[in-house]
Protein backbone atom coordinates (compact mmCIF):
# COMPACT_ATOMS: atom_id res chain seq x y z
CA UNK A 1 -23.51 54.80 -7.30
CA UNK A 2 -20.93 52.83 -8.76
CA UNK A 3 -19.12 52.17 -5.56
CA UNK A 4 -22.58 50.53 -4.59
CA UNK A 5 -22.29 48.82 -6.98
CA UNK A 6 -18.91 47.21 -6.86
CA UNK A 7 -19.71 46.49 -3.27
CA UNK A 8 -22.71 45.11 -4.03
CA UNK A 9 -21.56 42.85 -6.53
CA UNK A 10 -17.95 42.04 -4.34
CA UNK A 11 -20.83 40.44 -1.59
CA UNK A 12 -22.77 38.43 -3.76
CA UNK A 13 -19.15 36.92 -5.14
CA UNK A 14 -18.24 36.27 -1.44
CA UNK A 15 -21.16 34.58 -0.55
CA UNK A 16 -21.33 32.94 -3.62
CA UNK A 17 -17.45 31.37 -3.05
CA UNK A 18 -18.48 30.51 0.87
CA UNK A 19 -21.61 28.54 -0.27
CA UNK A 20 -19.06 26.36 -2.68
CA UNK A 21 -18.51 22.85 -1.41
CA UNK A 22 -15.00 22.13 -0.02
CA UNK A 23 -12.64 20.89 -2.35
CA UNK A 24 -10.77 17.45 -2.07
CA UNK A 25 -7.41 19.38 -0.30
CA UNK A 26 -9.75 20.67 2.61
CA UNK A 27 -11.33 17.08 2.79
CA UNK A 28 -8.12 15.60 2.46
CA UNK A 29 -6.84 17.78 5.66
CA UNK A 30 -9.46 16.56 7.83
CA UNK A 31 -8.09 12.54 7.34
CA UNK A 32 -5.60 11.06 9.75
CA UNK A 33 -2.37 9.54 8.80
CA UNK A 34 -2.99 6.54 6.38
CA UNK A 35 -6.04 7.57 5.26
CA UNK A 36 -7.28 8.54 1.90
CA UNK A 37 -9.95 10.24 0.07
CA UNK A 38 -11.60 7.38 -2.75
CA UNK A 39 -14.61 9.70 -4.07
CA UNK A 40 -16.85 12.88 -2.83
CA UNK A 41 -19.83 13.89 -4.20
CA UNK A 42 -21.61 17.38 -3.29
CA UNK A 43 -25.74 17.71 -3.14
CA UNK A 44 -28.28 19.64 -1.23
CA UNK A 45 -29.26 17.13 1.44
CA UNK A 46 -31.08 19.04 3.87
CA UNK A 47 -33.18 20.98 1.18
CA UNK A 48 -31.31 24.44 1.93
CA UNK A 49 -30.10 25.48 -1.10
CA UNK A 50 -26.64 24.90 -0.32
CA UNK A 51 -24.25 21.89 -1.16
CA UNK A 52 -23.68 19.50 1.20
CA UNK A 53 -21.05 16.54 1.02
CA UNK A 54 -20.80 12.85 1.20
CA UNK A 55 -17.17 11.18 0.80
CA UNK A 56 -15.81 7.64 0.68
CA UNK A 57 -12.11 7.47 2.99
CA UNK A 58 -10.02 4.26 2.90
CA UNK A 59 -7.28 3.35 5.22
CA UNK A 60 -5.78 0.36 6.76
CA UNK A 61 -8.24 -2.48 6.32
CA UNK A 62 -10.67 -0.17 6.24
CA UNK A 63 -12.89 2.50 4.04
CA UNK A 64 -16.22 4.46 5.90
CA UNK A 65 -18.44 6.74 3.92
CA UNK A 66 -18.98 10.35 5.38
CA UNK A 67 -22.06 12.96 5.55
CA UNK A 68 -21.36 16.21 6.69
CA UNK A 69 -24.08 18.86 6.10
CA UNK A 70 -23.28 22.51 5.27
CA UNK A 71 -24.16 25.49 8.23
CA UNK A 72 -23.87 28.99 6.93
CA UNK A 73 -22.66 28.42 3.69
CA UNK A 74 -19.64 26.22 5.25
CA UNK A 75 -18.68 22.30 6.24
CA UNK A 76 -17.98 21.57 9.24
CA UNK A 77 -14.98 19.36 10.42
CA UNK A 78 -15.12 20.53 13.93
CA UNK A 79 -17.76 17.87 14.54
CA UNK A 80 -18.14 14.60 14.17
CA UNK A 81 -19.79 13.72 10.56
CA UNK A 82 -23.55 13.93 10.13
CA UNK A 83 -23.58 9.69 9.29
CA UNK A 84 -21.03 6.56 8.74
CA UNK A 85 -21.08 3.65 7.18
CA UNK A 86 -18.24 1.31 7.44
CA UNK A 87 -18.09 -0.18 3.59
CA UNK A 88 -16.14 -3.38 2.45
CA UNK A 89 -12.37 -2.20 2.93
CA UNK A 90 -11.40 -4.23 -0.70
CA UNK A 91 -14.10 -2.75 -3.26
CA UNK A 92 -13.57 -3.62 -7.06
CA UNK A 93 -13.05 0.04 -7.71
CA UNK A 94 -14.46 3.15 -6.63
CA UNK A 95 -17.87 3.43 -5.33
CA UNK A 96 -19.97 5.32 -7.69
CA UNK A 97 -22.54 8.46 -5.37
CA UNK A 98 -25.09 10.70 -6.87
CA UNK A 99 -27.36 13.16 -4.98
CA UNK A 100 -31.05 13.71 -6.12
CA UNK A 101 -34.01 15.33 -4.62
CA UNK A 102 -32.62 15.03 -1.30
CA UNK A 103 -31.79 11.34 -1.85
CA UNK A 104 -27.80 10.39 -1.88
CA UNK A 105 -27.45 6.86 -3.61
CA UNK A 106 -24.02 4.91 -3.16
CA UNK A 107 -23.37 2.00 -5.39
CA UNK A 108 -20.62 -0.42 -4.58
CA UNK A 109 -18.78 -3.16 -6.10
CA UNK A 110 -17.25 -5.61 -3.60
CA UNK A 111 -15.72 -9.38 -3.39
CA UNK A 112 -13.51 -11.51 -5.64
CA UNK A 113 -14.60 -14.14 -8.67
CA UNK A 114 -18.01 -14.09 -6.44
CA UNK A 115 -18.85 -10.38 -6.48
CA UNK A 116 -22.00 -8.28 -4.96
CA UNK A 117 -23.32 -5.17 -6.52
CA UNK A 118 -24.85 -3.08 -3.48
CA UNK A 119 -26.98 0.71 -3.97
CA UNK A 120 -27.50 2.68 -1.31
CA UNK A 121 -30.90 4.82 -0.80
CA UNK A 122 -30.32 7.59 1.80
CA UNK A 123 -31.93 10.79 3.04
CA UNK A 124 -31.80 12.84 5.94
CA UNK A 125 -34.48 12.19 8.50
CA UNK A 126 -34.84 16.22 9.75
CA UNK A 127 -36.02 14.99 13.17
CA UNK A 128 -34.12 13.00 14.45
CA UNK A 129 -31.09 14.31 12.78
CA UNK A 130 -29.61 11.59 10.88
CA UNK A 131 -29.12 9.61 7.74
CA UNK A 132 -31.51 7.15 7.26
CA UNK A 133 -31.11 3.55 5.10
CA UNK A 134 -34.86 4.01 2.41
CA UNK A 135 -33.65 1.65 -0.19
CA UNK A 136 -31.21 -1.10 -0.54
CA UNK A 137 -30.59 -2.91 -3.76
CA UNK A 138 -28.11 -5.68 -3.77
CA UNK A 139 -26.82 -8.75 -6.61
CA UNK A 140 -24.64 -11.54 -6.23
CA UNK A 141 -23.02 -12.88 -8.96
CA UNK A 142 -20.49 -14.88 -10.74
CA UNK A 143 -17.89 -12.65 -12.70
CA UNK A 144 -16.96 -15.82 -14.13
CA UNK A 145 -20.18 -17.69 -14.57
CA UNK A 146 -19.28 -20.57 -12.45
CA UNK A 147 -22.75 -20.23 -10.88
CA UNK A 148 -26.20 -18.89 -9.98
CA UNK A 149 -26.79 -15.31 -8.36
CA UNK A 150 -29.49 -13.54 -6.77
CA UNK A 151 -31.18 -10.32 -6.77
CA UNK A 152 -32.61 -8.15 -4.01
CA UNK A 153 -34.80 -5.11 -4.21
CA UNK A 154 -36.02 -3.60 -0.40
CA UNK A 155 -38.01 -0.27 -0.25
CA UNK A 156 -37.56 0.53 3.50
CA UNK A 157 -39.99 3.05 3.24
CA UNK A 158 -43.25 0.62 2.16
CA UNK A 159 -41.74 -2.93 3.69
CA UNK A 160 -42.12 -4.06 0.33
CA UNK A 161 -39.32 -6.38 -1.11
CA UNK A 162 -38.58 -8.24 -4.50
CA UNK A 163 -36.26 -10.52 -4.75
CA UNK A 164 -34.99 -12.98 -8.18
CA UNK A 165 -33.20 -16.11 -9.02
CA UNK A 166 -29.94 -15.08 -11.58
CA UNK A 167 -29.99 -18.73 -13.33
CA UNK A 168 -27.02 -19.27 -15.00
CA UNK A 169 -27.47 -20.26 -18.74
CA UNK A 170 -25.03 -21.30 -21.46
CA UNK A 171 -21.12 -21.70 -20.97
CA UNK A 172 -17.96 -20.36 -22.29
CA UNK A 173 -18.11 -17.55 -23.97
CA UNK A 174 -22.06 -18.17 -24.64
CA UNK A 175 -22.62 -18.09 -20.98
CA UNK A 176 -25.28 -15.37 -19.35
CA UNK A 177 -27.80 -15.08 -16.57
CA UNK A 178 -31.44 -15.88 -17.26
CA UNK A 179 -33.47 -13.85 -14.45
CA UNK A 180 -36.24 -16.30 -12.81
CA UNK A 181 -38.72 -17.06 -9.67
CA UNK A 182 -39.34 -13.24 -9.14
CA UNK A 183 -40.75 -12.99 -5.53
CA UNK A 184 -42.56 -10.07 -3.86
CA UNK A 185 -43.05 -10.13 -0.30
CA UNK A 186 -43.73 -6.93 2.56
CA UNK A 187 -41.74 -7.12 5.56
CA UNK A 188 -42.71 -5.28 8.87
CA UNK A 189 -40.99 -1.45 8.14
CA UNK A 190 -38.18 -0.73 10.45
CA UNK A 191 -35.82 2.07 10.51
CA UNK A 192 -31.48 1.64 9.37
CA UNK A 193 -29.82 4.77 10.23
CA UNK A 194 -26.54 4.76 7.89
CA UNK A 195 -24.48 3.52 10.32
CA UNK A 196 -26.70 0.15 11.34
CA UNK A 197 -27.31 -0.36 6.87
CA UNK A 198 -26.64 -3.80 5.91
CA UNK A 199 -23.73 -5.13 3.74
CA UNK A 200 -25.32 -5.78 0.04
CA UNK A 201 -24.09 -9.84 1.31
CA UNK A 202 -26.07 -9.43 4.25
CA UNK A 203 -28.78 -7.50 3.20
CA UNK A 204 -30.29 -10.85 1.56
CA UNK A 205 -31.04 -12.25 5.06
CA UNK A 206 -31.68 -8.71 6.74
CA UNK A 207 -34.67 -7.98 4.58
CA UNK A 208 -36.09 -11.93 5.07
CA UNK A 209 -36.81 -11.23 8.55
């Protein structure tokens, strides 16, 4: 009885360890030369009950984000990755990713004194196999309040799209954004698969089509 027992309990500890995500060295061995790993986040995107991963790698004038879904309690690498994005290669730090409900959300910090916040809305579309773009929020600002910005909220799910004036108010060390001329507006729903998503610069004019 007790050697059932023991065996019983040395399987549940083996599949618990394969159903772990990999860790940052096996990532890490899947990049080429010159590439590194910025940030990785693991989350159940497929609604299996087992961590899959999404993972931000820079290189040489350029960084991509990564989706690779878990089979059998394991990532594969001996594939290509599940969706790609290429992101700005010069962020203003390291994106930040969360995965809820299904949903993995990037946010990203990109350009110089003029700077765009962008925050990625994806889930897996089970049909067709791929990440798809379902919300894209994106502001552009002044980091030193030398002028106005904008805001940009698109549900690609619904069409529907707000959008905001940032008006700049004050100067100095008084100086602050006033948000104004809030506009809402539907848009004819089309599909972004991850690696067709819109910059957070571009996604102003994408969604105004």
């Amino acid at each position: 009885m007790r050697g059932i027992i023991v065996v019983a309990l040395s399987l549940a500890a083996n599949g618990t360890q394969a159903m772990q995500p990999p860790g940052d060295a096996q990532i890490k061995a899947d990049l080429s030369r010159g590439e590194e790993l910025e940030t990785r986040i693991a989350g159940d995107l497929n609604s299996d009950g087992v961590d899959d991963i999404a993972y931000i790698v820079r290189g040489d004038d350029k960084r991509t984000l990564r989706v690779r879904l878990a089979g059998k309690g394991k990532i594969d690498f001996g594939h290509a990755p599940l969706g790609m994005l290429d992101l700005d290669a010069y962020p203003l730090g390291a994106a930040e990713m969360s995965v809820a409900k299904g949903v993995l959300v990037v946010k990203d910090l990109t350009g110089g004194t003029t700077a765009t916040t962008a925050t990625y809305r994806f889930r897996l579309d089970p049909e067709a196999g791929r990440m798809k773009l379902i919300g894209l929020d994106a502001t552009m600002y002044s980091r030193t309040f030398a002028h106005d910005g904008s805001e940009l909220s698109w549900n690609l799910l619904t069409g529907d799209v707000i959008t905001s004036t940032l008006k700049l108010s004050g100067s100095g060390e008084n100086a602050s954004y006033q948000k104004t001329g809030l506009k809402r507006f539907r848009r004819p729903i089309r599909v972004y698969w991850m690696e067709d998503a819109p910059s957070g610069e571009d996604a102003f004019d994408a969604a105004a089509k």
